[in-house]
N, C-alpha and C. Protein backbone atom coordinates (compact mmCIF):
# COMPACT_ATOMS: atom_id res chain seq x y z
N UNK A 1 50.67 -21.89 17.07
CA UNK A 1 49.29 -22.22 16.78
C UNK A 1 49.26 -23.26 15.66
N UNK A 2 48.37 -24.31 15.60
CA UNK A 2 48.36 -25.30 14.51
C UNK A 2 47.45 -24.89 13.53
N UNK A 3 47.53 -25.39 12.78
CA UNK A 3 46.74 -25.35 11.26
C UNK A 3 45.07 -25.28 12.20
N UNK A 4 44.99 -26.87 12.95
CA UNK A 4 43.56 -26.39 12.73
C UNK A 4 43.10 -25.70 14.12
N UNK A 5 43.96 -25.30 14.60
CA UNK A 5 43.89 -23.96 15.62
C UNK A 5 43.31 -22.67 14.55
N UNK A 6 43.98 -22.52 13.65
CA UNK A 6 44.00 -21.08 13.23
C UNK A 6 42.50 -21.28 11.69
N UNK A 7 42.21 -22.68 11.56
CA UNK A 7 41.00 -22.73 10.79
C UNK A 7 39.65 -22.70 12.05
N UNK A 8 40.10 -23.48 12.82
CA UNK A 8 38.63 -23.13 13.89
C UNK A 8 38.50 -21.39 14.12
N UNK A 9 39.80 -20.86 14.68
CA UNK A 9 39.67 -19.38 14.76
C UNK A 9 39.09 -18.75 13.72
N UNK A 10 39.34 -18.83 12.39
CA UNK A 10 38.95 -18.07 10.97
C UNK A 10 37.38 -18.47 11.25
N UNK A 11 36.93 -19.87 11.36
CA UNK A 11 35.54 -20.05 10.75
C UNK A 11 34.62 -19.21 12.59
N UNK A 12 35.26 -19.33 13.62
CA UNK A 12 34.27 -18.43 14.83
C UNK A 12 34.07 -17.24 14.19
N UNK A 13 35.43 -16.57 13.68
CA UNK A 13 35.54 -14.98 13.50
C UNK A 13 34.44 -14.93 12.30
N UNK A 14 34.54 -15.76 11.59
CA UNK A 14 33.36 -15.67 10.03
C UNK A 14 31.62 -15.40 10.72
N UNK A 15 31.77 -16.76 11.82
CA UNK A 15 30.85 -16.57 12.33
C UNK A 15 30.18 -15.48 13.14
N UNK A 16 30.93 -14.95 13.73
CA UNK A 16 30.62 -13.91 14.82
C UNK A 16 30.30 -12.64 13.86
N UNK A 17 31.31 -12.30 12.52
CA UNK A 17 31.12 -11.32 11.84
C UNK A 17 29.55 -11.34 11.08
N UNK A 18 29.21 -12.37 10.51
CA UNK A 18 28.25 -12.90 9.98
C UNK A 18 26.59 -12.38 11.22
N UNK A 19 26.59 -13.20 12.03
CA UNK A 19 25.94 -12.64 13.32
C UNK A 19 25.60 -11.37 13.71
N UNK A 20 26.56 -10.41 13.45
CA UNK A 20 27.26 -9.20 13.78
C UNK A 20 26.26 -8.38 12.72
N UNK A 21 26.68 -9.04 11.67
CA UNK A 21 25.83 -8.20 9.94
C UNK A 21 24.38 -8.66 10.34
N UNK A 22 23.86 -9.73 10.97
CA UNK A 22 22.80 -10.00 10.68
C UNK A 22 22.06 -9.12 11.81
N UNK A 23 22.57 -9.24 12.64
CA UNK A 23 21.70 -8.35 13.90
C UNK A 23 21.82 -6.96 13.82
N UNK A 24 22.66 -6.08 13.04
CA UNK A 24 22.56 -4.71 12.56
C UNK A 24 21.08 -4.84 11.36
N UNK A 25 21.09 -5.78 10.72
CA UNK A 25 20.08 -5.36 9.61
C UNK A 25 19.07 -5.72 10.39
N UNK A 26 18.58 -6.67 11.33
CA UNK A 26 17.32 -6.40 12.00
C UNK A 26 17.18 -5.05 12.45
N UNK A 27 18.04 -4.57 13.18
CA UNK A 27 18.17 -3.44 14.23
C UNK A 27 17.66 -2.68 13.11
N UNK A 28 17.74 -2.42 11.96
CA UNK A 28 17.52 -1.41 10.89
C UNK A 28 16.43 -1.51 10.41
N UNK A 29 16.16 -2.90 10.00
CA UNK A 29 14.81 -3.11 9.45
C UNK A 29 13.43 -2.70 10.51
N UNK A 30 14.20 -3.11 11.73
CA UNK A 30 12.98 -2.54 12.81
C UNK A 30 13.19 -1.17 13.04
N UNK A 31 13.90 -0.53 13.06
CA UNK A 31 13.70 0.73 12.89
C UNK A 31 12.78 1.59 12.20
N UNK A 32 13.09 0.83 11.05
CA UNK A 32 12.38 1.56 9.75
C UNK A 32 11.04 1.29 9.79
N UNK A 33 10.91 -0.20 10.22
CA UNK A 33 9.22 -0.31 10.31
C UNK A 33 8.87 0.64 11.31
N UNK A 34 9.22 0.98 12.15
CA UNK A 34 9.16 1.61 13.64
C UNK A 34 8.89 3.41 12.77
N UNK A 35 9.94 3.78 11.98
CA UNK A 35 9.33 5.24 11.24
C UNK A 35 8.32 4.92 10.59
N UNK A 36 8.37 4.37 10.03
CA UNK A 36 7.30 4.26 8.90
C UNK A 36 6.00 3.98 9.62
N UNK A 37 5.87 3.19 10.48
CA UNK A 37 4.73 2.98 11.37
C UNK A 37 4.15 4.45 11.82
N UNK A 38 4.83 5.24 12.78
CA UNK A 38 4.48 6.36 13.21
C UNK A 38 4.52 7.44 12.14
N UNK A 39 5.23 7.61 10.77
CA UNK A 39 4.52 8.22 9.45
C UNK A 39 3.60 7.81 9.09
N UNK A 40 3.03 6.72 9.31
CA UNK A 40 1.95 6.05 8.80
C UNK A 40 0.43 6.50 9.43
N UNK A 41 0.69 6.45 10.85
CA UNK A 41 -0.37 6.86 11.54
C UNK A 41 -0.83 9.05 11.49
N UNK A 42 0.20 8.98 10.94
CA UNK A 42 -0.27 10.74 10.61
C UNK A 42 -0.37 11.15 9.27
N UNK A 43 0.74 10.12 7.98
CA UNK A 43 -0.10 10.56 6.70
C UNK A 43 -0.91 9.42 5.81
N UNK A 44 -1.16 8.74 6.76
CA UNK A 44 -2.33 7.53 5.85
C UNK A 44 -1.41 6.36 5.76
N UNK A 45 -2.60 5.76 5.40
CA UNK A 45 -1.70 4.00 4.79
C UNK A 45 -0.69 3.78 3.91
N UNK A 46 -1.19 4.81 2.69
CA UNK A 46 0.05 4.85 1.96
C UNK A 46 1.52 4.95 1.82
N UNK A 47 1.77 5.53 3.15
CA UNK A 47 3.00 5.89 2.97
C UNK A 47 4.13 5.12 2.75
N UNK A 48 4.17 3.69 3.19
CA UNK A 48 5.19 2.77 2.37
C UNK A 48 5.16 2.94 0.71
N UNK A 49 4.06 2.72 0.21
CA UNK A 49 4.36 3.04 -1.13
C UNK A 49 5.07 4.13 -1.94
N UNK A 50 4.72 5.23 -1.14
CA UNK A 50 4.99 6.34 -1.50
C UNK A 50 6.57 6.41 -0.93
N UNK A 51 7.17 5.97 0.40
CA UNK A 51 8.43 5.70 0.30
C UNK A 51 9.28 5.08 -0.40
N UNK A 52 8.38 3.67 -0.83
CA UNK A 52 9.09 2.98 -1.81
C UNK A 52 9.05 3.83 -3.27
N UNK A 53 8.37 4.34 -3.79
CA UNK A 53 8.59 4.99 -4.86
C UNK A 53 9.18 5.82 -5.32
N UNK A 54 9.60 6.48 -4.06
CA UNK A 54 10.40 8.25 -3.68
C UNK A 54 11.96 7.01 -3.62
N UNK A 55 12.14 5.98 -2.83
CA UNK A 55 13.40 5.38 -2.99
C UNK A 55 13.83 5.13 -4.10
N UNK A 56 12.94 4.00 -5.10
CA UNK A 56 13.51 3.99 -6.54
C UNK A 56 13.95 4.93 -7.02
N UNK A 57 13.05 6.51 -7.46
CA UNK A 57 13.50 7.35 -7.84
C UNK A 57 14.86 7.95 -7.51
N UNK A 58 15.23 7.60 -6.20
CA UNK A 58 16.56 8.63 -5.59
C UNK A 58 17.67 7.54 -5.91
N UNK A 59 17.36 6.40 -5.77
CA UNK A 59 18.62 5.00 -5.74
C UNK A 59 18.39 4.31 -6.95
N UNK A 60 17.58 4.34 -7.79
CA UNK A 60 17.74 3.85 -9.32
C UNK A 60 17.26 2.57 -9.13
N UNK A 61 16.67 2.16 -8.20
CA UNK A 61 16.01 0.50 -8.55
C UNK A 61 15.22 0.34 -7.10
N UNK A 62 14.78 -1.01 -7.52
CA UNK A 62 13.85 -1.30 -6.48
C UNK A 62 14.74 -2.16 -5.32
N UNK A 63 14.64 -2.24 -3.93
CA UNK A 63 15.44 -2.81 -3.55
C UNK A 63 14.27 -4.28 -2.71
């Protein structure tokens, strides 16, 4: 394999991993809107806040 055989390979694999991370955190972020939506519709509007606040408290910061 040549040098820039094995740099094209490194920068796909960066890429694909990269891709990989990004489409798990949608998948998550829509999730969560997706709970929170249907908590939402049974304990009021608030409840993002009140998640976000219950999170700081348990994880030490705001994220």
């Amino acid at each position: 394999m040549t040098l820039k055989n094995k740099l094209i390979d490194d920068e796909v694999y960066s890429r694909v991993k990269d891709y990989s991370k990004e489409k798990h955190k949608v998948i998550t972020f829509f999730e969560i809107e997706k709970l929170l939506n249907e908590a939402g519709s049974k304990y009021g509007v608030n409840i993002i806040d009140r998640y976000s606040e219950k999170l700081v408290i348990e994880v030490g910061k705001k994220i």
